[in-house]
N, C-alpha and C. Protein backbone atom coordinates (compact mmCIF):
# COMPACT_ATOMS: atom_id res chain seq x y z
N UNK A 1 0.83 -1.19 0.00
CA UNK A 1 0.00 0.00 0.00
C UNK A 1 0.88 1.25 0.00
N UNK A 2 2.11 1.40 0.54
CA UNK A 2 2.64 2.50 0.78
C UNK A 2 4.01 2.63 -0.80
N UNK A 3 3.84 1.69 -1.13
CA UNK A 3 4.26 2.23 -2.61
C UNK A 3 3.40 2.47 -3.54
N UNK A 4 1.76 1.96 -3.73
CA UNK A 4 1.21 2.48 -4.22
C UNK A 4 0.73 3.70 -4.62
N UNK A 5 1.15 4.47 -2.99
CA UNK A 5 0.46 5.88 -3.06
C UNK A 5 1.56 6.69 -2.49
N UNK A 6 2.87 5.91 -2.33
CA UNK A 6 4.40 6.67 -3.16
C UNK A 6 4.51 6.75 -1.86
N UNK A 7 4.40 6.34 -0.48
CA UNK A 7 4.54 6.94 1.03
C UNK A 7 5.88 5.96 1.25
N UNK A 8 6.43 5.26 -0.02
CA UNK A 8 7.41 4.58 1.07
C UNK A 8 8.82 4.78 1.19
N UNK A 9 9.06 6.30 1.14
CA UNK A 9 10.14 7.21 1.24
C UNK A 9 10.14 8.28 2.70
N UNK A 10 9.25 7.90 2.97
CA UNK A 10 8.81 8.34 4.63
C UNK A 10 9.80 7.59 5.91
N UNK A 11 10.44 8.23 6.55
CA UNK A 11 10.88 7.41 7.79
C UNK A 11 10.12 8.16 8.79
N UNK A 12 9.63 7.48 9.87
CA UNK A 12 8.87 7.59 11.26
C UNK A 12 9.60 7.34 12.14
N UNK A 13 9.79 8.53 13.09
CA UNK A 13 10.69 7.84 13.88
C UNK A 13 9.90 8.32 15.73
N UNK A 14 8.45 8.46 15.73
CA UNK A 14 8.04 8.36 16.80
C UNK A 14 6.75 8.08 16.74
N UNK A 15 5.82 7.56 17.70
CA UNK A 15 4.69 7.30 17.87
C UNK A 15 3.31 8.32 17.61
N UNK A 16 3.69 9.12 17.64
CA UNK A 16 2.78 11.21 17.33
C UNK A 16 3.06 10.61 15.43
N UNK A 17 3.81 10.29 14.73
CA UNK A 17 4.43 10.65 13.42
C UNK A 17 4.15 9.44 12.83
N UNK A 18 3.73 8.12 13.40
CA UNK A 18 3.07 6.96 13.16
C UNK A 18 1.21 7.41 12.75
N UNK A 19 1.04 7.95 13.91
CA UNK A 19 -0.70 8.20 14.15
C UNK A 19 -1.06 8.86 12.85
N UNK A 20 -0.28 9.96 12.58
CA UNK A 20 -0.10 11.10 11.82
C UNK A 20 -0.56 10.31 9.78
N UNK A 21 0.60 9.60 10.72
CA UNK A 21 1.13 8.69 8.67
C UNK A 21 0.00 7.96 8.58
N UNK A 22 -0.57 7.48 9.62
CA UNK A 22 -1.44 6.41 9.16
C UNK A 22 -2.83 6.94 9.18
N UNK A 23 -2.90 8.26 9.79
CA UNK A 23 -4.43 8.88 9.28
C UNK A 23 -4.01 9.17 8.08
N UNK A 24 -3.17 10.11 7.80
CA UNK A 24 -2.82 10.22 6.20
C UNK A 24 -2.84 9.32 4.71
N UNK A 25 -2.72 7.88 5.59
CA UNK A 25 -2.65 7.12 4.42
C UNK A 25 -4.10 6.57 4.33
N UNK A 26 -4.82 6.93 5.69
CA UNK A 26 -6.07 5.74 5.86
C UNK A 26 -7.30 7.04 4.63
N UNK A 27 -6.88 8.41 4.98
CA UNK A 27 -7.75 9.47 4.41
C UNK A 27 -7.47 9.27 2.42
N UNK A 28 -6.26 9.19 2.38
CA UNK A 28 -5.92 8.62 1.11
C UNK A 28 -6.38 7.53 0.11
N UNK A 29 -6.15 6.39 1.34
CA UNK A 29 -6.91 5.34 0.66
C UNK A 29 -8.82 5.40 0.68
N UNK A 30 -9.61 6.04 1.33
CA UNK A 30 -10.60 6.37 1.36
C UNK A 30 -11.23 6.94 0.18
N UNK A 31 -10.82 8.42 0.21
CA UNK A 31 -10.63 9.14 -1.07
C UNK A 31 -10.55 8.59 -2.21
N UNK A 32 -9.75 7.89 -2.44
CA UNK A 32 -9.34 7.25 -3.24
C UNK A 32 -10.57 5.98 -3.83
N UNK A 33 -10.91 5.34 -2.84
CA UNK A 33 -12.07 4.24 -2.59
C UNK A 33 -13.23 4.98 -3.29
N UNK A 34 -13.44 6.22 -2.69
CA UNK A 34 -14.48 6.84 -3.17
C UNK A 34 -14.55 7.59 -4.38
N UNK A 35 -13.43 8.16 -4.80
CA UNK A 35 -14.13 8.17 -6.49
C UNK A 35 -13.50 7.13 -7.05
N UNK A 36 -12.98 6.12 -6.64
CA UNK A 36 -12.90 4.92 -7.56
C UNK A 36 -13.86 3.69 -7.64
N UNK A 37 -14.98 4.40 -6.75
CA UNK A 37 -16.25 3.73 -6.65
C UNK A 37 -16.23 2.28 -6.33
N UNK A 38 -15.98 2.15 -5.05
CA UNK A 38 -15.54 1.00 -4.25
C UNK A 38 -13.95 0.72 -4.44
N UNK A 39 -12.78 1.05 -5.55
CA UNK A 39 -12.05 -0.29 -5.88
C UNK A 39 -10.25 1.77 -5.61
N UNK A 40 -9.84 1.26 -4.87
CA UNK A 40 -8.59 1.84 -4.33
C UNK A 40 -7.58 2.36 -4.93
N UNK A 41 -7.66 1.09 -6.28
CA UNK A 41 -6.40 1.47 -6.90
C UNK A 41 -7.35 2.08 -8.40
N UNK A 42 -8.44 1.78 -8.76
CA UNK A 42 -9.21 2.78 -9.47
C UNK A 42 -9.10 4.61 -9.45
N UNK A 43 -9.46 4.52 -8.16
CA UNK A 43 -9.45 5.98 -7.56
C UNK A 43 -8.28 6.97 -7.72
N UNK A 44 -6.80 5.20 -7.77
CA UNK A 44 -5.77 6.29 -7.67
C UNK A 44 -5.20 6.85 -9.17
N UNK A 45 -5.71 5.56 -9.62
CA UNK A 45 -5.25 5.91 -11.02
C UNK A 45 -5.82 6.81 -12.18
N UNK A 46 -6.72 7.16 -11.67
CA UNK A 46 -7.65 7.95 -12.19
C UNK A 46 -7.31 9.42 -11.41
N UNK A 47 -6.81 9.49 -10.36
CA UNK A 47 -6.00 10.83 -9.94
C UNK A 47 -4.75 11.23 -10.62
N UNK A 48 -4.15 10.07 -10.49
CA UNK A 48 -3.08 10.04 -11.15
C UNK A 48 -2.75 10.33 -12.78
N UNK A 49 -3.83 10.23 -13.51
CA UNK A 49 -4.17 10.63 -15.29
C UNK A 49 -4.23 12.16 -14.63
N UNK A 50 -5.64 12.39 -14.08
CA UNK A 50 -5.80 14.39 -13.71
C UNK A 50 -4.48 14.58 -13.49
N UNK A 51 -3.46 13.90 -12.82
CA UNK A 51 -2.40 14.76 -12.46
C UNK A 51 -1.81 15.36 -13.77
N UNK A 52 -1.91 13.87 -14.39
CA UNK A 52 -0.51 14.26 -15.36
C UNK A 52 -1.38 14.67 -16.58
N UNK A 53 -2.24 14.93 -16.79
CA UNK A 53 -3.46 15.74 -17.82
C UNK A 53 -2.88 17.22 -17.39
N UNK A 54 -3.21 17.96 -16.14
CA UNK A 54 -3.30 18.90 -15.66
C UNK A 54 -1.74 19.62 -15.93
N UNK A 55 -0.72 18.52 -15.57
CA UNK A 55 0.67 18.63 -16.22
C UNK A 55 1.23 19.19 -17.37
N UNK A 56 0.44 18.33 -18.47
CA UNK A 56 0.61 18.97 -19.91
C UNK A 56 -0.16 20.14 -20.24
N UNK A 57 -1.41 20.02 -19.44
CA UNK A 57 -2.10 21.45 -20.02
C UNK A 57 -1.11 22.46 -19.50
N UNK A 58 -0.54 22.49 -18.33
CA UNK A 58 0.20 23.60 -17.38
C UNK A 58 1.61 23.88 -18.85
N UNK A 59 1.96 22.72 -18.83
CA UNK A 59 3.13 22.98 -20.00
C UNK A 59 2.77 23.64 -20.87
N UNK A 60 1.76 23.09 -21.52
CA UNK A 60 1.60 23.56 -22.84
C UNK A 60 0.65 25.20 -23.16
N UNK A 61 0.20 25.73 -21.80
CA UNK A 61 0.03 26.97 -21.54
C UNK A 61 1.00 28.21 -21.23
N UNK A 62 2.01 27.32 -20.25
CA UNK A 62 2.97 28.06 -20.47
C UNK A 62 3.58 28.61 -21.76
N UNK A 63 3.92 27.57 -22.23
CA UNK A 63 4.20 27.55 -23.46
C UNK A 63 3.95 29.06 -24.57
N UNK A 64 2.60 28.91 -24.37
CA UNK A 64 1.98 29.71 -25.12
C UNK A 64 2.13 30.83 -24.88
N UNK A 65 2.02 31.19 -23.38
CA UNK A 65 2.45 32.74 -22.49
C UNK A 65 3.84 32.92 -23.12
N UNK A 66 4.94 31.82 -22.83
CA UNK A 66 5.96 32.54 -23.84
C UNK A 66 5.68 33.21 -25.25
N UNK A 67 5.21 32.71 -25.70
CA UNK A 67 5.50 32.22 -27.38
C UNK A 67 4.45 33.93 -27.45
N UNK A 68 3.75 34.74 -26.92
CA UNK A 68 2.67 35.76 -26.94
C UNK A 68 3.69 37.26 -26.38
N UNK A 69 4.91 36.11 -25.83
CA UNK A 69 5.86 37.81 -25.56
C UNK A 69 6.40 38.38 -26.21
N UNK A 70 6.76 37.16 -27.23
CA UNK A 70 7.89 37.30 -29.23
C UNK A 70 7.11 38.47 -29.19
């Protein structure tokens, strides 16, 4: 689970920072559950396209802001 949703570059090194990680991951995987309409890794992967959708539009707007200063 914690490479799925990239958390497993995290070190914990107290019990406050455990509680913390694991509401974080439990709110994650939820979220996730829920617009992936029951199924976890649905949810994520389907965040994960918006991300990288949202990515290229950002590029390719930039882009354009340059290209409008010529």
């Amino acid at each position: 689970m914690k490479s799925n949703f990239s958390f497993n570059g995290y070190q914990i090194r107290s019990t406050v920072a455990m509680k913390r990680f694991w509401t974080l991951l439990s709110f994650t995987a939820m979220f996730c559950s829920v617009t992936g309409h029951g199924d976890i890794l649905t949810g994520l992967r389907s965040w994960q396209n918006k991300k990288t959708e949202s990515w290229i539009e950002f590029v390719y707007m930039k882009q354009r802001q340059e290209r409008s200063w010529i």
